[in-house]
N, C-alpha and C. Protein backbone atom coordinates (compact mmCIF):
# COMPACT_ATOMS: atom_id res chain seq x y z
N UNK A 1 18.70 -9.42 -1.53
CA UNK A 1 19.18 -10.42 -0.57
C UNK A 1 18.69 -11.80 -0.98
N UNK A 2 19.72 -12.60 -1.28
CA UNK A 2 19.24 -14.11 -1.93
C UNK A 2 19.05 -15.03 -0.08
N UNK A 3 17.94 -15.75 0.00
CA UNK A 3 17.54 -16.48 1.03
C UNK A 3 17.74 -17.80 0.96
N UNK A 4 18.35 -18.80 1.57
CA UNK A 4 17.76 -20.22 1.31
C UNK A 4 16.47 -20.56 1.42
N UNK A 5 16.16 -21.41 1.15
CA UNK A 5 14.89 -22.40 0.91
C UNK A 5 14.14 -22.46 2.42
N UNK A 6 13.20 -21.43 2.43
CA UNK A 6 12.15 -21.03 3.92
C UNK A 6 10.86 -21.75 3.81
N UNK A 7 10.74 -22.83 4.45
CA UNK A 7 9.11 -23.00 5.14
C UNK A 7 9.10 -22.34 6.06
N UNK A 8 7.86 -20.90 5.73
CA UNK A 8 7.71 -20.61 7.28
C UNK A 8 5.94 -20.63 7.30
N UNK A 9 5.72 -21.09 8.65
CA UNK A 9 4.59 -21.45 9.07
C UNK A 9 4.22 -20.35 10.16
N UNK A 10 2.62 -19.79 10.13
CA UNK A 10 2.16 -19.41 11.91
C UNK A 10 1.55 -20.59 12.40
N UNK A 11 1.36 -20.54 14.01
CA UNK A 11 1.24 -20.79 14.57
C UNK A 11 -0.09 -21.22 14.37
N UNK A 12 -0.68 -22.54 14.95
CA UNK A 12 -1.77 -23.40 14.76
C UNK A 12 -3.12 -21.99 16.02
N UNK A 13 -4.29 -22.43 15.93
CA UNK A 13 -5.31 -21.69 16.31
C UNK A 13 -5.38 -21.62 17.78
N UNK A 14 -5.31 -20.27 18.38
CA UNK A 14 -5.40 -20.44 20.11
C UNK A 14 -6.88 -20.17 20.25
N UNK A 15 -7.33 -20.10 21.47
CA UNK A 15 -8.83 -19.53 21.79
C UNK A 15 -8.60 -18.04 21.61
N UNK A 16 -7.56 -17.55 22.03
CA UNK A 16 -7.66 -15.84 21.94
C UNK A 16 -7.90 -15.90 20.02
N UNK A 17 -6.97 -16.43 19.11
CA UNK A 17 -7.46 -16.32 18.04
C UNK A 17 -9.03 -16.39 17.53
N UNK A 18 -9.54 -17.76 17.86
CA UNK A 18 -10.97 -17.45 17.68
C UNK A 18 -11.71 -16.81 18.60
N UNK A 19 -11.76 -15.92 19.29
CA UNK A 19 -12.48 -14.92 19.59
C UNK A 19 -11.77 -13.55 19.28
N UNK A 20 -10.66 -13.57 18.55
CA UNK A 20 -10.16 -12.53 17.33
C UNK A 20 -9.75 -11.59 18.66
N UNK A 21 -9.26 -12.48 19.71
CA UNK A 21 -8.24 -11.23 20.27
C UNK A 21 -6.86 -10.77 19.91
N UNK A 22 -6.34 -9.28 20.25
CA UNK A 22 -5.44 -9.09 20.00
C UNK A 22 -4.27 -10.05 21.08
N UNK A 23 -3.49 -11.04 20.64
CA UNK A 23 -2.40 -11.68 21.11
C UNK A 23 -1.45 -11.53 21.66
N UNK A 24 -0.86 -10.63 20.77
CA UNK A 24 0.68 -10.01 20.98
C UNK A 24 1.75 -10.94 21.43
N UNK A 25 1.95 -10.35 22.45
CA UNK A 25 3.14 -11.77 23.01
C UNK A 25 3.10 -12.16 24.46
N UNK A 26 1.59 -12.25 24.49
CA UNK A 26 0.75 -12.90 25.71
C UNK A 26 0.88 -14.42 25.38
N UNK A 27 1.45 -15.15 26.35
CA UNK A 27 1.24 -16.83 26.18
C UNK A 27 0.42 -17.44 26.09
N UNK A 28 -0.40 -17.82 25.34
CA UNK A 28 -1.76 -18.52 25.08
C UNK A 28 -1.16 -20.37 24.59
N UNK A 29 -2.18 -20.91 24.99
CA UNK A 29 -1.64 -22.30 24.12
C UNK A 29 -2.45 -22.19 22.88
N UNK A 30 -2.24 -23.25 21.82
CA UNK A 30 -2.87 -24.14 21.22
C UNK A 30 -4.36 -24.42 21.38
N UNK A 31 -5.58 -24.28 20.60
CA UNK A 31 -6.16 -25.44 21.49
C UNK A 31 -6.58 -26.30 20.17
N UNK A 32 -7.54 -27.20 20.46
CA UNK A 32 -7.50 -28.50 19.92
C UNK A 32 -7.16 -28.17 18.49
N UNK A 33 -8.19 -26.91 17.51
CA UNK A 33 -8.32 -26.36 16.18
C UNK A 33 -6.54 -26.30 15.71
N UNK A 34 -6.42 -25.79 16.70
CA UNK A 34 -4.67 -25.21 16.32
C UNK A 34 -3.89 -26.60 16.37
N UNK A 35 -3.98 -27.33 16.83
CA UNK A 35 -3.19 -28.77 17.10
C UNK A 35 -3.25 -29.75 15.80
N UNK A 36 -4.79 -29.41 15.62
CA UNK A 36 -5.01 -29.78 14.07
C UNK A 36 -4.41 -29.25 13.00
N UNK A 37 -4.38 -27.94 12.61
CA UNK A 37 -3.83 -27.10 11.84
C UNK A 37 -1.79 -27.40 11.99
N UNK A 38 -1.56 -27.69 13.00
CA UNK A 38 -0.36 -27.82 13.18
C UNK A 38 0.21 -29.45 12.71
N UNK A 39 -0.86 -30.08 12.97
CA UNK A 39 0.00 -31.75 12.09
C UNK A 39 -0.73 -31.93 11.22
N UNK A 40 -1.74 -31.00 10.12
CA UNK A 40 -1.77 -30.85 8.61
C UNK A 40 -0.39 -29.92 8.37
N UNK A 41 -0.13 -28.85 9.16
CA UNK A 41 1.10 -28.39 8.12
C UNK A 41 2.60 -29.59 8.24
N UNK A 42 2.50 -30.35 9.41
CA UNK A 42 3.62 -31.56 9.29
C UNK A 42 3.81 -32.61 8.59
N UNK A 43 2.38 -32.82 7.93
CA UNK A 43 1.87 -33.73 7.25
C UNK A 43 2.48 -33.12 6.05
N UNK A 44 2.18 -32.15 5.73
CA UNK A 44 2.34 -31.33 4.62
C UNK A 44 4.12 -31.21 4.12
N UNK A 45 4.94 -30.78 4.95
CA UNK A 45 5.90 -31.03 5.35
C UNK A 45 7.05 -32.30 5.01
N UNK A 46 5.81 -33.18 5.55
CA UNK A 46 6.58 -34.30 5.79
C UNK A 46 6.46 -34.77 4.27
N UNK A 47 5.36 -34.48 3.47
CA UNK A 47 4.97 -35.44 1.97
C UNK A 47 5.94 -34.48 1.41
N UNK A 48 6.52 -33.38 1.25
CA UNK A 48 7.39 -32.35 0.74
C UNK A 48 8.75 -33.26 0.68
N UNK A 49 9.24 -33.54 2.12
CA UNK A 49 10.58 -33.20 2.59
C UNK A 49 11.33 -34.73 2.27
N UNK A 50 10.03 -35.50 3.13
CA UNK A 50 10.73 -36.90 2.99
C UNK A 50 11.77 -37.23 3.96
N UNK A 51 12.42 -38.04 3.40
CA UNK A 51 13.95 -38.39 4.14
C UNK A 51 14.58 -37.42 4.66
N UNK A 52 15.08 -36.41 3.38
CA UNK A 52 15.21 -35.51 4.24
C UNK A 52 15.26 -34.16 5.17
N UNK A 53 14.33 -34.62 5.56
CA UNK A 53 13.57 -33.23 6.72
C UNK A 53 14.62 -33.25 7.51
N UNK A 54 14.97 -34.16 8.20
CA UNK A 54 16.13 -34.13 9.28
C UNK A 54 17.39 -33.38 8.69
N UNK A 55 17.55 -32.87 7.62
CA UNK A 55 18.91 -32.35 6.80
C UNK A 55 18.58 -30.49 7.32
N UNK A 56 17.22 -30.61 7.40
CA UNK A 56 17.14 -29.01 7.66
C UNK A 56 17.19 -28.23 8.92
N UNK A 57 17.30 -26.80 8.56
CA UNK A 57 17.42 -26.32 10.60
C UNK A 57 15.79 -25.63 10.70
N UNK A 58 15.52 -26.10 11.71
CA UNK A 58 14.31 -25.67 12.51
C UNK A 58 13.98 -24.56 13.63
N UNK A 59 13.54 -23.98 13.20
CA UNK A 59 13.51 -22.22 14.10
C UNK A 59 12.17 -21.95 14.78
N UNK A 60 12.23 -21.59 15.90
CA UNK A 60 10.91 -20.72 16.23
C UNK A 60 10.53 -19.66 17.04
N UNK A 61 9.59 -19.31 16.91
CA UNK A 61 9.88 -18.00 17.89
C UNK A 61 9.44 -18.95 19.69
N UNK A 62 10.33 -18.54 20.71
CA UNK A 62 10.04 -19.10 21.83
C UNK A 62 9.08 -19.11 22.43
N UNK A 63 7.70 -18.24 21.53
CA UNK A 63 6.05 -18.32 22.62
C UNK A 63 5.91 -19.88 22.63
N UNK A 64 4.82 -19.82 23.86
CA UNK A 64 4.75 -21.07 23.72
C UNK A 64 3.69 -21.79 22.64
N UNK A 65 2.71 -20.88 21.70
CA UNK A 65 1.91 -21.32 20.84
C UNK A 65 3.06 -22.09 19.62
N UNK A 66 4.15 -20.98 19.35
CA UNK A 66 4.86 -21.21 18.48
C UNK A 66 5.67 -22.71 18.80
N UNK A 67 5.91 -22.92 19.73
CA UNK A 67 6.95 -24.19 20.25
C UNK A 67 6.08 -25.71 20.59
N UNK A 68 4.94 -25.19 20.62
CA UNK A 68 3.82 -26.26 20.53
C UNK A 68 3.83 -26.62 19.35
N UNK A 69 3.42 -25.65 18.41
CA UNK A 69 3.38 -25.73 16.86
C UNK A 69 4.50 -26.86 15.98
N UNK A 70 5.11 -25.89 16.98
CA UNK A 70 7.09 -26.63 16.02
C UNK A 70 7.09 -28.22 16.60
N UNK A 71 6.93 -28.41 17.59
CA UNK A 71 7.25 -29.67 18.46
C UNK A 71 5.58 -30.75 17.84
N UNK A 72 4.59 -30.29 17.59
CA UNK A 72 3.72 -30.68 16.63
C UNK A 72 4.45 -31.43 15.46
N UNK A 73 4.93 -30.40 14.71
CA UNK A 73 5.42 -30.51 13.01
C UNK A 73 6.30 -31.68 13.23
N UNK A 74 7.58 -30.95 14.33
CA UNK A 74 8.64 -32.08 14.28
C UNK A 74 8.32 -33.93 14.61
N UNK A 75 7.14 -34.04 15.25
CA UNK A 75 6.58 -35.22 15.25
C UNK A 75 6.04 -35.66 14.03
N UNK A 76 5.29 -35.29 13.44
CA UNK A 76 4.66 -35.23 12.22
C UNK A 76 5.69 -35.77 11.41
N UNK A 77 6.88 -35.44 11.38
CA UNK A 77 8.10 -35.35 10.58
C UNK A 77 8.87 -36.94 10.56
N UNK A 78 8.70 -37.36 12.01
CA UNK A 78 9.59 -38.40 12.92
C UNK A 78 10.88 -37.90 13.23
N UNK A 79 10.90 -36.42 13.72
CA UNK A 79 12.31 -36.08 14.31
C UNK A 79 12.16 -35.98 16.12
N UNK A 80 12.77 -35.45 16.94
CA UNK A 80 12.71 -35.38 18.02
C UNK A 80 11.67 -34.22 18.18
N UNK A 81 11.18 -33.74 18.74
CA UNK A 81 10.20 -32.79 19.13
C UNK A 81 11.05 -31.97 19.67
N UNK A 82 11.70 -31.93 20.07
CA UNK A 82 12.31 -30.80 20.95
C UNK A 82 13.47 -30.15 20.94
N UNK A 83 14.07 -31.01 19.44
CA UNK A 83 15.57 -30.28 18.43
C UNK A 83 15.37 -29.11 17.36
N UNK A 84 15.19 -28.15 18.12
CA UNK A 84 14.95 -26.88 16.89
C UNK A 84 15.68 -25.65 18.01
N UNK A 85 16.00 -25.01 17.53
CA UNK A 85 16.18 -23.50 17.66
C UNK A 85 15.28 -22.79 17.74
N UNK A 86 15.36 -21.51 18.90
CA UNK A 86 14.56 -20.12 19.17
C UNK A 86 15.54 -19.36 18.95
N UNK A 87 14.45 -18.42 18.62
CA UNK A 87 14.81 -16.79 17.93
C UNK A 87 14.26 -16.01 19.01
N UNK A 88 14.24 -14.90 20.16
CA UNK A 88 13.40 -13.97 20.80
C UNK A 88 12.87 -12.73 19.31
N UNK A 89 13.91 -12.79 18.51
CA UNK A 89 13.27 -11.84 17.64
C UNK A 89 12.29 -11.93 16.72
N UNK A 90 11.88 -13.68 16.73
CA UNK A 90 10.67 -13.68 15.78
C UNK A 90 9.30 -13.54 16.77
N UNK A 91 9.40 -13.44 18.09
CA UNK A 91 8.23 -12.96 18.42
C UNK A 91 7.54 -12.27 17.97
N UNK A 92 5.73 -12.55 18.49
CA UNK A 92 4.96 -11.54 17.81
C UNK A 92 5.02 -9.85 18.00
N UNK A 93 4.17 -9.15 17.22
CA UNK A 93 4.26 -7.86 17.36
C UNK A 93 3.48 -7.91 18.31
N UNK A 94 4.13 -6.42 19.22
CA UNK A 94 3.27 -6.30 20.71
C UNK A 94 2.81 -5.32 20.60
N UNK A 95 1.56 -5.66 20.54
CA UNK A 95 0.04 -4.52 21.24
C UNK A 95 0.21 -3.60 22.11
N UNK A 96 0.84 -3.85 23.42
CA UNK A 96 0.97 -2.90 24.29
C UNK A 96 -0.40 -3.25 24.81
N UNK A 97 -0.88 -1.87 25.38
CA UNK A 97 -1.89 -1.85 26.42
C UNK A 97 -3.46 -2.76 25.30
N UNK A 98 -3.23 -2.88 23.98
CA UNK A 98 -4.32 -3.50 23.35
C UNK A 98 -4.39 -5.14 23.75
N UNK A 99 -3.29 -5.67 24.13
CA UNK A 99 -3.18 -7.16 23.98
C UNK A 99 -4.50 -8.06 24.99
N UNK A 100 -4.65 -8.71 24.69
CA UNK A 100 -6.04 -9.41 25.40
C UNK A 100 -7.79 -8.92 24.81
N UNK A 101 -7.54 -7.57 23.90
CA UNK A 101 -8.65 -7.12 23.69
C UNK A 101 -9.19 -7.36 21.68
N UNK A 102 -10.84 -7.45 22.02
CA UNK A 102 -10.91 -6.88 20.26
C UNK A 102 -10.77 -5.72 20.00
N UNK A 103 -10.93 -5.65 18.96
CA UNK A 103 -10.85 -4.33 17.89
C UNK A 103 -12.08 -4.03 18.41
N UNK A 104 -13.36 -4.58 18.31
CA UNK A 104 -14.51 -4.36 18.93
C UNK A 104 -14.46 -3.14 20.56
N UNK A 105 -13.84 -4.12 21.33
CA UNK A 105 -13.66 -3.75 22.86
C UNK A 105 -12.91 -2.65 22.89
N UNK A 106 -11.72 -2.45 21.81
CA UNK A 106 -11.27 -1.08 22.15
C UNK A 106 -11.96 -0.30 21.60
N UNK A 107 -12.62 -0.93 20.02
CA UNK A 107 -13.16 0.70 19.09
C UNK A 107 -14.44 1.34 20.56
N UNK A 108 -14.95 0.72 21.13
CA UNK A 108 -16.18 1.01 21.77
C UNK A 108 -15.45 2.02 23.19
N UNK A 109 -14.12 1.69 23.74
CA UNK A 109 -13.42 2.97 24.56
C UNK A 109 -12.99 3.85 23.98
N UNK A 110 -12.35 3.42 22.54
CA UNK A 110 -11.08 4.40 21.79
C UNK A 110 -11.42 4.28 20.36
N UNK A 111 -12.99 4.78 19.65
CA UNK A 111 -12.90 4.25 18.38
C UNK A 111 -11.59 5.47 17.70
N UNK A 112 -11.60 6.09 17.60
CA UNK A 112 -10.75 7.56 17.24
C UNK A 112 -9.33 6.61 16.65
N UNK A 113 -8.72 5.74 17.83
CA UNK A 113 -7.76 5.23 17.80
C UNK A 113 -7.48 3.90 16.94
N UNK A 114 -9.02 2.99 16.81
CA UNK A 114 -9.43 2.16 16.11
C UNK A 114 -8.98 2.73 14.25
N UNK A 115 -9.84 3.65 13.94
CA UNK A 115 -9.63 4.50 12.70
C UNK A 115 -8.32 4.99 12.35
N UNK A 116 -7.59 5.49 13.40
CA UNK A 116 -6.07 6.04 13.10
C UNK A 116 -5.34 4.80 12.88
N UNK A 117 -5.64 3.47 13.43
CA UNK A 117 -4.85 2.31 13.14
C UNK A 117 -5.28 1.86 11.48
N UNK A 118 -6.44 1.95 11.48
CA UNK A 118 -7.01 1.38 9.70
C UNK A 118 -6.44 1.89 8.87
N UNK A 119 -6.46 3.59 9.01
CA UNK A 119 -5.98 4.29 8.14
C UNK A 119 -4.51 4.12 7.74
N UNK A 120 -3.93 4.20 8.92
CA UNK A 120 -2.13 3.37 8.41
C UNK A 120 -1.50 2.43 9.68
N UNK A 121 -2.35 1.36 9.03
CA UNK A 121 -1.94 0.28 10.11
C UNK A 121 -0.72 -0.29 9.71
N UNK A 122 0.60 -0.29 9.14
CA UNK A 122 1.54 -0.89 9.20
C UNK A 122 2.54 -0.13 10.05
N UNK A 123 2.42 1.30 10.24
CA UNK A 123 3.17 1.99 10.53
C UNK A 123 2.46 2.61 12.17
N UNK A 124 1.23 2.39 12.09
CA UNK A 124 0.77 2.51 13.40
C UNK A 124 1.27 1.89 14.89
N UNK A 125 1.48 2.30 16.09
CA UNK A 125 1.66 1.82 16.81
C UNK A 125 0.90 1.75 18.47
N UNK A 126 0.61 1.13 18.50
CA UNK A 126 -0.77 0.80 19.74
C UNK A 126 -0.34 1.97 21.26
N UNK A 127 -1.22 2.19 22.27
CA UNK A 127 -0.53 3.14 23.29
C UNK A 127 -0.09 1.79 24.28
N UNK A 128 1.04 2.64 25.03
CA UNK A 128 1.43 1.62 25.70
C UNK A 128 3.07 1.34 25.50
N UNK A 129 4.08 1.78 26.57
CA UNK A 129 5.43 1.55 26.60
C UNK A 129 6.01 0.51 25.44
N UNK A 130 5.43 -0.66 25.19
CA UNK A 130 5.75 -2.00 24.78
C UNK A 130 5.79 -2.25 23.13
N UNK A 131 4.94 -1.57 23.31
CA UNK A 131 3.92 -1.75 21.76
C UNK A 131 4.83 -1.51 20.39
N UNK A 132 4.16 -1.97 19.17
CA UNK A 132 5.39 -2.18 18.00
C UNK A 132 4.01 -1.92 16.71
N UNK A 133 4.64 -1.32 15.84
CA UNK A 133 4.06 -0.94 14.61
C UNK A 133 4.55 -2.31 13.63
N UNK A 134 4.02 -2.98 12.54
CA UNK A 134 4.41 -3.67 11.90
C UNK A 134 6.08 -3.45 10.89
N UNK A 135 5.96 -1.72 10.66
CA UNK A 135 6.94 -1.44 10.33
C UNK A 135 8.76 -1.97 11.37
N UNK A 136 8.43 -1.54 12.48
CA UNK A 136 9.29 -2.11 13.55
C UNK A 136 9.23 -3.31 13.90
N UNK A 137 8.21 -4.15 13.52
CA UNK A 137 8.75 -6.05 13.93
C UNK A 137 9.22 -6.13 12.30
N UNK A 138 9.21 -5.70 11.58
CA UNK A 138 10.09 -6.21 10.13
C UNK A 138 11.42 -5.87 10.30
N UNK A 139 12.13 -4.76 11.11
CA UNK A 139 13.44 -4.34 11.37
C UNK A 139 13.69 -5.51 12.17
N UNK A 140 12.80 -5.54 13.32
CA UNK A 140 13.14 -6.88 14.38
C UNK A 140 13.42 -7.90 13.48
N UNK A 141 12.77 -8.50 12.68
CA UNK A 141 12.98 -9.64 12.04
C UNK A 141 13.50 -9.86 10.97
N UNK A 142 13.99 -8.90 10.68
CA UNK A 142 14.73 -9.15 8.96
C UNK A 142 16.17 -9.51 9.19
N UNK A 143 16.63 -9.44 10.60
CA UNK A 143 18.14 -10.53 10.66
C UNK A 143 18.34 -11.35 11.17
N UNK A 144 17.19 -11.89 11.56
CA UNK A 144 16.98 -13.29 11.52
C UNK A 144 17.02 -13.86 10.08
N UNK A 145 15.91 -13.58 9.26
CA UNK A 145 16.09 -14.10 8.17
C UNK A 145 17.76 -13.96 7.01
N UNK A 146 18.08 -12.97 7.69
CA UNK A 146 18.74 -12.98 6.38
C UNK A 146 20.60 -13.32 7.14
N UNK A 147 20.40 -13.99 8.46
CA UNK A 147 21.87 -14.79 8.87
C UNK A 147 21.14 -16.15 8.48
N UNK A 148 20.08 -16.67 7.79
CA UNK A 148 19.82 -18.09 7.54
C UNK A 148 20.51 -18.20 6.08
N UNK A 149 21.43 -19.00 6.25
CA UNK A 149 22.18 -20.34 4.99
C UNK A 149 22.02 -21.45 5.06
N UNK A 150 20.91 -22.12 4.94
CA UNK A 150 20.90 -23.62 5.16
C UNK A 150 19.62 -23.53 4.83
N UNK A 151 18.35 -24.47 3.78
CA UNK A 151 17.32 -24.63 3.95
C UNK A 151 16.58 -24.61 5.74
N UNK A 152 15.67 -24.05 5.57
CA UNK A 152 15.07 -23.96 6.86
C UNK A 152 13.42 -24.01 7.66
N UNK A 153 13.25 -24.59 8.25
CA UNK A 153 11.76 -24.48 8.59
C UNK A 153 11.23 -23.28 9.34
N UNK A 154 10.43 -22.32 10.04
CA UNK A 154 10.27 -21.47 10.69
C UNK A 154 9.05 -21.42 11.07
N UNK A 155 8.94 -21.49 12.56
CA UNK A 155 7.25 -21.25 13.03
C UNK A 155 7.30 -20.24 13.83
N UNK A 156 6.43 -18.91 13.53
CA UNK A 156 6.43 -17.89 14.15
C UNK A 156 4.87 -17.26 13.90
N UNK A 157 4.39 -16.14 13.98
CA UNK A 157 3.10 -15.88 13.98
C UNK A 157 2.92 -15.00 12.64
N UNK A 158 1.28 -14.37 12.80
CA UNK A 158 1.06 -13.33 11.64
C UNK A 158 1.52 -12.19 11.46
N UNK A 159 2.20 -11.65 12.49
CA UNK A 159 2.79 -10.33 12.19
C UNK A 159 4.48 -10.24 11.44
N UNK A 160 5.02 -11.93 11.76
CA UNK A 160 6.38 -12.10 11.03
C UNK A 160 6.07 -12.27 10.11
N UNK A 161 4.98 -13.57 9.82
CA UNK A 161 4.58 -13.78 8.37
C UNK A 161 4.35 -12.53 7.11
N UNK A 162 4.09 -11.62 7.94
CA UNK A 162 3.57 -9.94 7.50
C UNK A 162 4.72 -9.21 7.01
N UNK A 163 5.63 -9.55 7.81
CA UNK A 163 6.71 -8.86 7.81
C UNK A 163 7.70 -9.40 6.42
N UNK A 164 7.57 -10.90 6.58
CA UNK A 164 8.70 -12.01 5.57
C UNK A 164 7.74 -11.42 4.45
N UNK A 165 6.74 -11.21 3.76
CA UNK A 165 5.97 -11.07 2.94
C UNK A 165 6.64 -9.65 2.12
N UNK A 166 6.37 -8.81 2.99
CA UNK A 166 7.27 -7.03 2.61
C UNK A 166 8.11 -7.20 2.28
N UNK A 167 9.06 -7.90 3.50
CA UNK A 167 10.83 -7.63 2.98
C UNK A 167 11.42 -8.92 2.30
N UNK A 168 10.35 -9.81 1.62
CA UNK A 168 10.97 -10.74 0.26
C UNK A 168 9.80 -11.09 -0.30
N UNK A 169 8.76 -11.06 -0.29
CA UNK A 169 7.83 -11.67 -1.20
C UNK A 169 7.17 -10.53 -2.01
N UNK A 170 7.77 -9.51 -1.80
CA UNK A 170 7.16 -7.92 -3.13
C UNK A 170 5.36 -7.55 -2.82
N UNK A 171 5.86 -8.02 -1.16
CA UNK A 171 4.10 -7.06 -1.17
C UNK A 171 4.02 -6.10 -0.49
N UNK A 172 3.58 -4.97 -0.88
CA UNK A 172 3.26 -3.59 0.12
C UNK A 172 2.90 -3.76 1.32
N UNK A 173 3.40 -2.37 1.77
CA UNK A 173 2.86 -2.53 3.37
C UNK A 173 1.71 -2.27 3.97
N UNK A 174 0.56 -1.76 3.09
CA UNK A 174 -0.39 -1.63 2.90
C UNK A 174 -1.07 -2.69 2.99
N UNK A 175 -0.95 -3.57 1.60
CA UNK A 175 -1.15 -5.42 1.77
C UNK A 175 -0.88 -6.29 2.50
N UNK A 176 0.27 -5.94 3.48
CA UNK A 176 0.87 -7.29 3.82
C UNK A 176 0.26 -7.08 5.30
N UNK A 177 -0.01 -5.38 5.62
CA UNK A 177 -0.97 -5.19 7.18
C UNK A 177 -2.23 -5.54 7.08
N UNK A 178 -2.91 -6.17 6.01
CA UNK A 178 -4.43 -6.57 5.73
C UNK A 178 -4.45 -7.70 5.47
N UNK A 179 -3.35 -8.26 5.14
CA UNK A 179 -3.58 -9.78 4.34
C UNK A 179 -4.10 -10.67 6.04
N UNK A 180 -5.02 -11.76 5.19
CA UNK A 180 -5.62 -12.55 6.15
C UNK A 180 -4.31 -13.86 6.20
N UNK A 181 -4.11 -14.27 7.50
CA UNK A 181 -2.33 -15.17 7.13
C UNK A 181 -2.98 -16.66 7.93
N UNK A 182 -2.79 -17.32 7.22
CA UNK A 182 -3.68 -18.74 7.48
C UNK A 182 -2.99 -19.16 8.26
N UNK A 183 -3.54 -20.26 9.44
CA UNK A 183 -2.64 -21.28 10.20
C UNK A 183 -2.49 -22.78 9.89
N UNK A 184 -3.06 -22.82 8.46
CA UNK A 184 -2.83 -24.13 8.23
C UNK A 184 -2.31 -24.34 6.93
N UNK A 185 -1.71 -23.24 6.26
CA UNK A 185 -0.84 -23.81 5.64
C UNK A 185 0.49 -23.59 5.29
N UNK A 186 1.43 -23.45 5.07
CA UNK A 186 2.86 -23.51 5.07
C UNK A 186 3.10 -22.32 3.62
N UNK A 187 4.25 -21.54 3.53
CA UNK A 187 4.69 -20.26 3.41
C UNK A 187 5.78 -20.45 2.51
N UNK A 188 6.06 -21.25 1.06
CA UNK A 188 7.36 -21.66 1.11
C UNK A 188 7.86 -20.56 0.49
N UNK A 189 9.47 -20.11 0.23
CA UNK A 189 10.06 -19.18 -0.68
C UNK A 189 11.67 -19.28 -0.93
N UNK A 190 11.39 -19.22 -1.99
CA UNK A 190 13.05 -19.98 -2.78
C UNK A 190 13.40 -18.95 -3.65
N UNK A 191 14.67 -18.48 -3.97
CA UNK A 191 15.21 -18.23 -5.80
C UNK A 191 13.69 -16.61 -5.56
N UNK A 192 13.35 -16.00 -4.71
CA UNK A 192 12.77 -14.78 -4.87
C UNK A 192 11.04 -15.17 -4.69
N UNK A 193 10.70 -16.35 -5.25
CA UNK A 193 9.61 -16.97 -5.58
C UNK A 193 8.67 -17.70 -4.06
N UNK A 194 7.79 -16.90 -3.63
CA UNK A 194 6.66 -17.34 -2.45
C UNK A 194 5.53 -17.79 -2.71
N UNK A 195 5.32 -18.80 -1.93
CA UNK A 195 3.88 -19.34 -2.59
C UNK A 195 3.16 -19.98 -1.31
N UNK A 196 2.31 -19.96 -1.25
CA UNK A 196 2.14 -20.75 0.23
C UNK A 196 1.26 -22.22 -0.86
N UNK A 197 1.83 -23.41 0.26
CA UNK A 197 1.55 -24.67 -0.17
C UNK A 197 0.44 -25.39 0.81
């Protein structure tokens, strides 16, 4: 599958991030760390794009970390803040009954369950009606990516980033459920070729 030209970015730092909770697709904001992280990647962006940034389409997933993020960048940029497109399907992967907690807080109720996730965490899926294995947010999200024809920007979180990584950047699913996925810097991938900038 040939892609156009993807910046995709996660989402700048919430407090649930630094205290390494599980997120999911609980609404958290921004806080100051993440606000930062979000107009270095616009900055970043903007020394890239130039003139014209405004030529490209802008996507995000509708949390509100993600739309903070985007409406961040798009300033950064000098476009309107509030001209981009949502996706519901680039939301994050959902935890289910884990969301709000550490790995810590559950291994200490449920280590058993902690270990069955390590052992095959891409394909694992949390307890709880809701909940999504990494394998299943890459189905979620792989048509999104692949109805995009037009260079494009994208702010969504670490479990898409996880996902765009598997199904175009040639990394296992093994790797791509361990990789550590930064919030401050930008994801680009062209012609097969990913690199984060």
């Amino acid at each position: 599958m040939t892609l156009p030209l993807i910046y995709l970015c996660r989402h700048g730092q919430t407090d649930w991030n630094a205290e390494e909770r599980l997120q999911g697709q609980a609404e958290i904001s921004l806080n100051a760390t993440g606000r930062t992280q979000a107009k270095r990647n616009g900055r970043k962006l903007a020394d890239l794009l130039g003139r014209d940034a405004g030529a490209l389409h802008y996507l995000a997933s509708p949390m509100l970390r993600t739309r903070e993020t985007m409406e961040i960048i798009r300033g950064e940029l000098g476009l309107d803040s509030t001209a981009y497109a949502t996706d519901a399907r680039l939301k994050e992967l959902h935890f289910g009954d884990w969301e709000g907690s550490t790995l810590d807080e559950i291994s200490a109720r449920t280590p058993e369950a902690v270990a069955e996730r390590e052992a095959a965490k891409w394909d694992y899926v949390p307890p709880g009606p809701t909940a999504e294995s990494y394998a299943m947010l890459a189905e979620r999200a792989r048509p999104v990516f692949e109805a995009l024809t037009v260079p494009t920007v994208v702010v969504a979180h670490g479990g898409i980033v996880r996902a765009f990584l598997w199904l175009y950047g040639g990394t296992s699913p093994r790797d791509a459920a361990f990789l550590t996925i930064p919030q401050d810097q930008v994801l680009r991938a062209e012609d097969g070729t990913v690199d984060w900038i």
